[in-house]
Protein backbone atom coordinates (compact mmCIF):
# COMPACT_ATOMS: atom_id res chain seq x y z
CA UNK A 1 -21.56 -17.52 7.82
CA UNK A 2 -17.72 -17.54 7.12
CA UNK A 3 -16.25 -18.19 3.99
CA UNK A 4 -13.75 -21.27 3.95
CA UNK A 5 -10.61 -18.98 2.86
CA UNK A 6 -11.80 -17.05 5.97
CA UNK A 7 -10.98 -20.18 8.60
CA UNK A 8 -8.53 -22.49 8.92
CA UNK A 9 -8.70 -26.11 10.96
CA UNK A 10 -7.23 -26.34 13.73
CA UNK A 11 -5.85 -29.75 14.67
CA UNK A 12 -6.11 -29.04 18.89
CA UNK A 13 -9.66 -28.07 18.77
CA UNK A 14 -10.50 -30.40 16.23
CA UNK A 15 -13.12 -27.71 14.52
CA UNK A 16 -12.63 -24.57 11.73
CA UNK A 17 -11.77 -21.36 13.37
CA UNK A 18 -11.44 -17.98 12.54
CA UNK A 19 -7.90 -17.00 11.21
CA UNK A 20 -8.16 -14.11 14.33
CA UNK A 21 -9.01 -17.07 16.46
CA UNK A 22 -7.22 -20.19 15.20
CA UNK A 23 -3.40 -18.11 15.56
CA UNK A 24 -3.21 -15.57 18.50
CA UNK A 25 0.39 -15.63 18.57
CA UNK A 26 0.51 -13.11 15.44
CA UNK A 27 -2.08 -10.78 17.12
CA UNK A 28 0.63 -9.12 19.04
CA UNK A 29 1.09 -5.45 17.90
CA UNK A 30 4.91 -3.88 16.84
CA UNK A 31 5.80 -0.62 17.90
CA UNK A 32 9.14 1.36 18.03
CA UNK A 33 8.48 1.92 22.14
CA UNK A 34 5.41 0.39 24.43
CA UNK A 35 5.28 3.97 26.08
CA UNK A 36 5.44 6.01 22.67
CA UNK A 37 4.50 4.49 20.16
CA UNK A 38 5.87 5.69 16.41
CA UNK A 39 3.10 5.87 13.74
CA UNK A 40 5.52 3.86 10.91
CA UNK A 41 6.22 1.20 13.57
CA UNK A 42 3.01 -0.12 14.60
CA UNK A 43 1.83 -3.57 12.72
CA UNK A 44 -2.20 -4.07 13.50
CA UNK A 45 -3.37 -7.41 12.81
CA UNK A 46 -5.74 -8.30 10.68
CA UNK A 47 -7.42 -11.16 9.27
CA UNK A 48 -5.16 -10.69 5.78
CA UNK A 49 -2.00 -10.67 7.60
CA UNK A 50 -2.22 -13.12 10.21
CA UNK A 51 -3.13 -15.78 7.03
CA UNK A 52 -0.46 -14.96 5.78
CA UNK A 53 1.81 -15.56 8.69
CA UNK A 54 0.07 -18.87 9.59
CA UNK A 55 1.57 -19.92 5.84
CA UNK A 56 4.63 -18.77 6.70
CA UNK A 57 5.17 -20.37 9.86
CA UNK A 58 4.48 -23.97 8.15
CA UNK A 59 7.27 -23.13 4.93
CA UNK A 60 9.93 -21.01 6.23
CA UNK A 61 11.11 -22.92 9.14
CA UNK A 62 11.50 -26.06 6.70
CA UNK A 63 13.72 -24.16 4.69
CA UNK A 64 11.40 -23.56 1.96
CA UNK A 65 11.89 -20.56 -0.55
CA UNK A 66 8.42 -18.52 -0.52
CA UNK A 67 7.35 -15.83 -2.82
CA UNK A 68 4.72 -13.19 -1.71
CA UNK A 69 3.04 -11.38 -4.74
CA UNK A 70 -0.14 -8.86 -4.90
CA UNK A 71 -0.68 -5.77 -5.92
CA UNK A 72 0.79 -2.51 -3.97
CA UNK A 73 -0.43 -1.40 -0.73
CA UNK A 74 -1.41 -4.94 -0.59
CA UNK A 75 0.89 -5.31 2.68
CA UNK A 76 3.23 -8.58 1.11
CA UNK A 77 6.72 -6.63 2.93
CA UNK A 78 4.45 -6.17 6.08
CA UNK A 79 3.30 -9.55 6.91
CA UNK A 80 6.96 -10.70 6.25
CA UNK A 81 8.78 -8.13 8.31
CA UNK A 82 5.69 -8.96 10.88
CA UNK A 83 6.49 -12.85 10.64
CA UNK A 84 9.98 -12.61 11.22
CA UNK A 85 10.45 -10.39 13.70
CA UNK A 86 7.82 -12.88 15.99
CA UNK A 87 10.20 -16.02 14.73
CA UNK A 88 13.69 -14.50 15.42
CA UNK A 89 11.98 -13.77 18.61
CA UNK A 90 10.66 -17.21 19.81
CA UNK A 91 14.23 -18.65 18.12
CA UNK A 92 16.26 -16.18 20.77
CA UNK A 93 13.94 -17.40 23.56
CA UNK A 94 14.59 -21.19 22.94
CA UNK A 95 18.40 -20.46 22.28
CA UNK A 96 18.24 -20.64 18.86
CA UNK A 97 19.98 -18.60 16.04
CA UNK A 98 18.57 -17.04 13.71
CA UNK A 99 19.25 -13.97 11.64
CA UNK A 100 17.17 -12.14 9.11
CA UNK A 101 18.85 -9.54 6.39
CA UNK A 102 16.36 -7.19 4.21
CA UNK A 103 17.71 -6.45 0.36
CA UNK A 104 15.28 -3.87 -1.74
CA UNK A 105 15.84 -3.67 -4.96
CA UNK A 106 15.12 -1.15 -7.56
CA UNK A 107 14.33 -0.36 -11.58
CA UNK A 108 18.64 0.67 -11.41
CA UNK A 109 19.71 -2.70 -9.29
CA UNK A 110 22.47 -5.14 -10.77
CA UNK A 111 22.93 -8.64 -9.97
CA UNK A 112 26.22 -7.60 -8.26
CA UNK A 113 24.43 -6.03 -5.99
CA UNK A 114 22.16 -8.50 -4.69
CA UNK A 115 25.28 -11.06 -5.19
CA UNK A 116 27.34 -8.58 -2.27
CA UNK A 117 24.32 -7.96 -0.21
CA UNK A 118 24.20 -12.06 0.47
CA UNK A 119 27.83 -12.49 0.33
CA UNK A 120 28.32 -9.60 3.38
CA UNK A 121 25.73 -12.29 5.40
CA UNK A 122 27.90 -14.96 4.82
CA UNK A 123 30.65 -16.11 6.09
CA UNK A 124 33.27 -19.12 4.89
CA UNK A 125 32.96 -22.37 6.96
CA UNK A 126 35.26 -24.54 4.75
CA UNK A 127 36.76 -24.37 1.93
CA UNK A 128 34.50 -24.05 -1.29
CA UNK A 129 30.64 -23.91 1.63
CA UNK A 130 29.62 -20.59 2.63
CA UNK A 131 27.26 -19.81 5.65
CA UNK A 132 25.61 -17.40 8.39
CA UNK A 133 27.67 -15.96 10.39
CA UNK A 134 28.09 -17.99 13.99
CA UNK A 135 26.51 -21.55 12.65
CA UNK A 136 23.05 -19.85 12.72
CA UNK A 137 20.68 -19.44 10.14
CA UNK A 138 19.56 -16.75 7.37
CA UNK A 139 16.11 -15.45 5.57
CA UNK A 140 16.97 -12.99 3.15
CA UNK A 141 13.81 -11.05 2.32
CA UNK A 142 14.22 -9.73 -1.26
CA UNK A 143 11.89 -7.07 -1.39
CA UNK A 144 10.36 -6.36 -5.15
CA UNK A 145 12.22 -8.98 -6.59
CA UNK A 146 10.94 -8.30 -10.11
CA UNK A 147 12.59 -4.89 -10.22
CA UNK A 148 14.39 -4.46 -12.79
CA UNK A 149 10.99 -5.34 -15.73
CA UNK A 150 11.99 -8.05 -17.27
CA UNK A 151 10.80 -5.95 -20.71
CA UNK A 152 13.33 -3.63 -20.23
CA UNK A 153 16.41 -6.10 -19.88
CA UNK A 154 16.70 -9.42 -20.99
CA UNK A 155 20.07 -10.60 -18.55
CA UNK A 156 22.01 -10.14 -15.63
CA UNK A 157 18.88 -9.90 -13.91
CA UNK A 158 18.72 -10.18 -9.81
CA UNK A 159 16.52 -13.02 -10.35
CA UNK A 160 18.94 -15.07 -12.56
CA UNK A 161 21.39 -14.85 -9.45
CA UNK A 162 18.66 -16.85 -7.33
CA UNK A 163 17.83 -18.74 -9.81
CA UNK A 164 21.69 -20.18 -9.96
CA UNK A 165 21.55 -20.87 -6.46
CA UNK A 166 18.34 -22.63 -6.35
CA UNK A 167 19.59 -25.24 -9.41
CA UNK A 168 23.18 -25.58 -8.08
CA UNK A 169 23.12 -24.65 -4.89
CA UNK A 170 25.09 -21.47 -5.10
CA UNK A 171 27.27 -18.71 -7.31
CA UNK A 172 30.28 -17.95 -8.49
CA UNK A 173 32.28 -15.68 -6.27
CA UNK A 174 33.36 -12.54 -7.86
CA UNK A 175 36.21 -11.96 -5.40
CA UNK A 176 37.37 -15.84 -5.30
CA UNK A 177 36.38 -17.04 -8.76
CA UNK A 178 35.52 -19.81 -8.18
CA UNK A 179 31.80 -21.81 -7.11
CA UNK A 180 30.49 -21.61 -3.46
CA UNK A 181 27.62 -23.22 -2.04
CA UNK A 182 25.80 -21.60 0.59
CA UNK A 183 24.10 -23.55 3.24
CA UNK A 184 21.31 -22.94 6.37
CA UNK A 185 19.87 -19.49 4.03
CA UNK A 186 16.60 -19.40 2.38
CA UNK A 187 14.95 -16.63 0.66
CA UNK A 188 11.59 -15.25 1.01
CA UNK A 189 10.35 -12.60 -1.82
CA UNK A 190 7.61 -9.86 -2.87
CA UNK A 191 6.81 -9.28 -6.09
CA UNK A 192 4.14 -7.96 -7.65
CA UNK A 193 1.58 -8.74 -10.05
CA UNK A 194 2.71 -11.44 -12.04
CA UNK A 195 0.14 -11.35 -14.82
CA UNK A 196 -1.91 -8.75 -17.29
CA UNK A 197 -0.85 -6.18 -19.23
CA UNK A 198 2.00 -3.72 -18.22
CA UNK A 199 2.29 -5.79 -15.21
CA UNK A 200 5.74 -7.02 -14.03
CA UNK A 201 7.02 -10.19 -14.79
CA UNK A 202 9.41 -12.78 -13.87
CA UNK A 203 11.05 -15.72 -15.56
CA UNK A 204 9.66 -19.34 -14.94
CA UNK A 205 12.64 -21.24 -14.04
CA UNK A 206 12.80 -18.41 -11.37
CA UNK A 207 9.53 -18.74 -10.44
CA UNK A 208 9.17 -22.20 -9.74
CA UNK A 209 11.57 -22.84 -7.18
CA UNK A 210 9.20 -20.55 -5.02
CA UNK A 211 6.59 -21.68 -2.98
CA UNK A 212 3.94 -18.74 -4.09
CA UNK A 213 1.66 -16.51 -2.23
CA UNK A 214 -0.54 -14.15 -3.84
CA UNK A 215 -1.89 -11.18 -1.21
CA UNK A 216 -5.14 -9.05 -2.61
CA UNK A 217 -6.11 -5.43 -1.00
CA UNK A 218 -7.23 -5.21 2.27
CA UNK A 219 -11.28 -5.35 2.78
CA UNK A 220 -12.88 -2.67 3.75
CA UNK A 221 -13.22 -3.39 7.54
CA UNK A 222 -10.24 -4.56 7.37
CA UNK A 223 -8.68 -0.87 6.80
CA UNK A 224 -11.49 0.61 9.61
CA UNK A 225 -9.64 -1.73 11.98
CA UNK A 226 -6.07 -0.54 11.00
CA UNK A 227 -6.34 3.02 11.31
CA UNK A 228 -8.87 3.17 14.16
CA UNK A 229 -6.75 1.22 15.77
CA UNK A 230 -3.41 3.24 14.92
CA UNK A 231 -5.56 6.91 15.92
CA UNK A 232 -6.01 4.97 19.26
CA UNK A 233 -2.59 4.99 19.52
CA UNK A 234 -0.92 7.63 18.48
CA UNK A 235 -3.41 10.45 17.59
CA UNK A 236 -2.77 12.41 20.76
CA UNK A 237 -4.52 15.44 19.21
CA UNK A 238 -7.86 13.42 18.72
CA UNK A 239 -7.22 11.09 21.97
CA UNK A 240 -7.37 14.16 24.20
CA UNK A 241 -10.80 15.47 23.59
CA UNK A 242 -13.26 13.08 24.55
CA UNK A 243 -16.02 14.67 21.63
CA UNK A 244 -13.44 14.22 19.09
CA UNK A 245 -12.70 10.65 20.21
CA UNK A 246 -15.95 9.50 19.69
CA UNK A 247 -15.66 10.59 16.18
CA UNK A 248 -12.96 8.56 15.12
CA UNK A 249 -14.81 5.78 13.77
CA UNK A 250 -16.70 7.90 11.45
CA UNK A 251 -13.45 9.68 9.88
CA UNK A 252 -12.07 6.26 9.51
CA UNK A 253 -15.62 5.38 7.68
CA UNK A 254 -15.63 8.45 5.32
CA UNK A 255 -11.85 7.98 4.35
CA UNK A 256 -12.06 4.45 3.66
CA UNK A 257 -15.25 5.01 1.59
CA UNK A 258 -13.71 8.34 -0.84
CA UNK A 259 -10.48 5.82 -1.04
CA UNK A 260 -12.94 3.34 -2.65
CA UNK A 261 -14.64 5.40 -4.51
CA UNK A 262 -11.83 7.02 -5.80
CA UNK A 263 -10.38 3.66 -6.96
CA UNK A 264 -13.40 3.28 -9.14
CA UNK A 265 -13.63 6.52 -11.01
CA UNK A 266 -9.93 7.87 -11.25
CA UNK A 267 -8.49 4.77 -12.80
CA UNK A 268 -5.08 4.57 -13.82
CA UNK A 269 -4.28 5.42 -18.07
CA UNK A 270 -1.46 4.09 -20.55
CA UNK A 271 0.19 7.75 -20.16
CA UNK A 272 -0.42 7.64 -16.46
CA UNK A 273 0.00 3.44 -15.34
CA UNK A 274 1.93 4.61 -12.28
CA UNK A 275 -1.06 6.66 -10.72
CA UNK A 276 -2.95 4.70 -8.09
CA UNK A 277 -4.83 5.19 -5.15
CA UNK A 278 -4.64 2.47 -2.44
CA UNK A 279 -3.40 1.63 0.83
CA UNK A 280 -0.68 4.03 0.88
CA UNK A 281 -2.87 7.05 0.04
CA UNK A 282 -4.68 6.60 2.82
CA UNK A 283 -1.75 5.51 4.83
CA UNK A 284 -0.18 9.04 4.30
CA UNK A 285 -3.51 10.84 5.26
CA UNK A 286 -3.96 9.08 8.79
CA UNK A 287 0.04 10.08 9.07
CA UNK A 288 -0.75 13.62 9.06
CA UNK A 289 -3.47 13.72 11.01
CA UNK A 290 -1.97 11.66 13.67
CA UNK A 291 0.75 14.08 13.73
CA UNK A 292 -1.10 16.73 15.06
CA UNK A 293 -0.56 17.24 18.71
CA UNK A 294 -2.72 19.75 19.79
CA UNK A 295 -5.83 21.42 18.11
CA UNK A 296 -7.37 24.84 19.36
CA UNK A 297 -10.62 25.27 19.96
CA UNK A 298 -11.41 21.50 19.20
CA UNK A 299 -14.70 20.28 17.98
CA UNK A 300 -16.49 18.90 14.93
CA UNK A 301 -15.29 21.38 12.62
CA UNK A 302 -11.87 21.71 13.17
CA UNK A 303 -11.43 17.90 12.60
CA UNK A 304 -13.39 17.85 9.42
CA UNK A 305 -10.87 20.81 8.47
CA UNK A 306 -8.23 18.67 9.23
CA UNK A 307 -9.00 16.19 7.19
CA UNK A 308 -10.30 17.91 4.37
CA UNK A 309 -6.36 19.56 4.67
CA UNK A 310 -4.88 16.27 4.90
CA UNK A 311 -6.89 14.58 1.96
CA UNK A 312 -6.25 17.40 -0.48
């Protein structure tokens, strides 16, 4: 049977459903082109994701400020970046505005420079209120909003700029000097893990304006369905033989299992924190091999060469 955090109710068929079931309006897959598809474009669905925008869908459009946080290669920026695109989409189609701006920051970003990446969004509407541009509205997706640790510096942090604007409803303008509030924009964040040792960290007061999220690894069948999915639809090499095609499944199988068993035995040190092996590892050995377009002589071998070249 299903686990509860595995369904969710759904109020027209009065009954639990499947998250895959219960929301098939995130199942739609994002691609640079429908004719040629680019391997860093395409968004699979999949049971972790679609949750994820199912929350979303019930706290953004209220206004509310949301903040993802997980582990990396936990894919927190994807299901955003997957939720808005589908709602900026369905808000053109019903005539509706609605804008969404993307600020990363880094260990070297300022509060300045999260304070002129808003203010370029905004524009003034009267004196002392600042809004989007054309009447619309705004998400700002702060991506790795903890960046800079709050270990190594104590102020002028990114965060403290939100924060500001949360409890008084906007900054101080640098140019202007003086307060403006900012209307119709809402934030939603990724972070990561909040908690344990050498982990980032973020302050409270920050915190709890947020509604909070937290986003674990994908499953294992989880991952077989992401990158069989993406060989399907870009890996012209292994697409065009019909032998290596049925072999797909099984490469997916053997990478997803060293990738776990990796993860167990090479764990990350105090000298070496920053060395781990997740979603991204694996993400950058189905990238080569899908960019392979033609293989010589093709058959078992060659593809286990292949991937023995990529993996290494």
């Amino acid at each position: 049977g299903l686990d509860l955090c595995d369904c969710m109710f759904s109020s027209q068929e009065g009954t639990w459903l499947p998250w895959m079931q219960a929301a098939p309006q995130f199942q739609n897959q994002i691609s640079g082109s429908s004719m040629r598809p680019v391997y860093e474009d395409i968004v699979v669905p999949t049971k972790e994701l679609v949750s994820t925008c199912v929350v979303l869908s019930h706290l953004l459009p209220l206004g509310q400020h949301v903040l993802c946080t997980g582990p990396s290669g936990s894919s927190k920026s994807t299901a955003i970046r997957h939720y808005l695109a589908h709602w900026e989409e369905k808000c053109r189609a019903e005539t509706k505005l609605l804008t969404h701006t993307r600020v990363a920051l880094s260990a070297l970003s300022k509060v300045h420079n999260l304070c002129r990446s808003l203010e370029s969004n905004l524009e003034r509407r009267r004196r002392g209120i600042y809004g989007p541009r054309s009447g619309g509205r705004c998400a700002f997706f702060v991506d790795d909003l903890h960046l800079p640790l709050l270990r190594e510096k104590t102020s002028g942090l990114p965060q403290d700029l939100l924060q500001e604007w949360f409890d008084r409803g906007g900054w101080h303008h640098r140019r202007e000097r003086s307060f403006c509030q900012v209307v119709d924009a809402f934030v939603v964040a990724t972070a990561g893990c909040l908690s344990g040792v050498g982990q980032a960290l973020m302050r409270e007061r920050a915190m709890r304006h947020f509604h909070q999220l937290r986003m674990f690894l994908l499953e294992a069948h989880s991952l077989n369905q992401v990158f069989t999915t993406i060989i399907d639809r870009v890996g012209t090499a292994l697409s065009a033989d019909s032998d290596l095609r049925h072999q797909v499944q099984k490469l997916v199988t053997a990478s997803t299992n060293t990738l776990l068993a990796v993860q167990r035995h090479f764990l990350p040190t105090p000298q070496m924190a920053h060395c781990k092996f997740g979603f991204r590892s694996l993400w950058r050995l189905f990238q080569g091999i899908c960019s392979v377009r033609r293989i010589d002589n093709p058959s078992i071998l060659s593809l286990a060469r292949l991937w023995l070249h990529e993996s290494l």
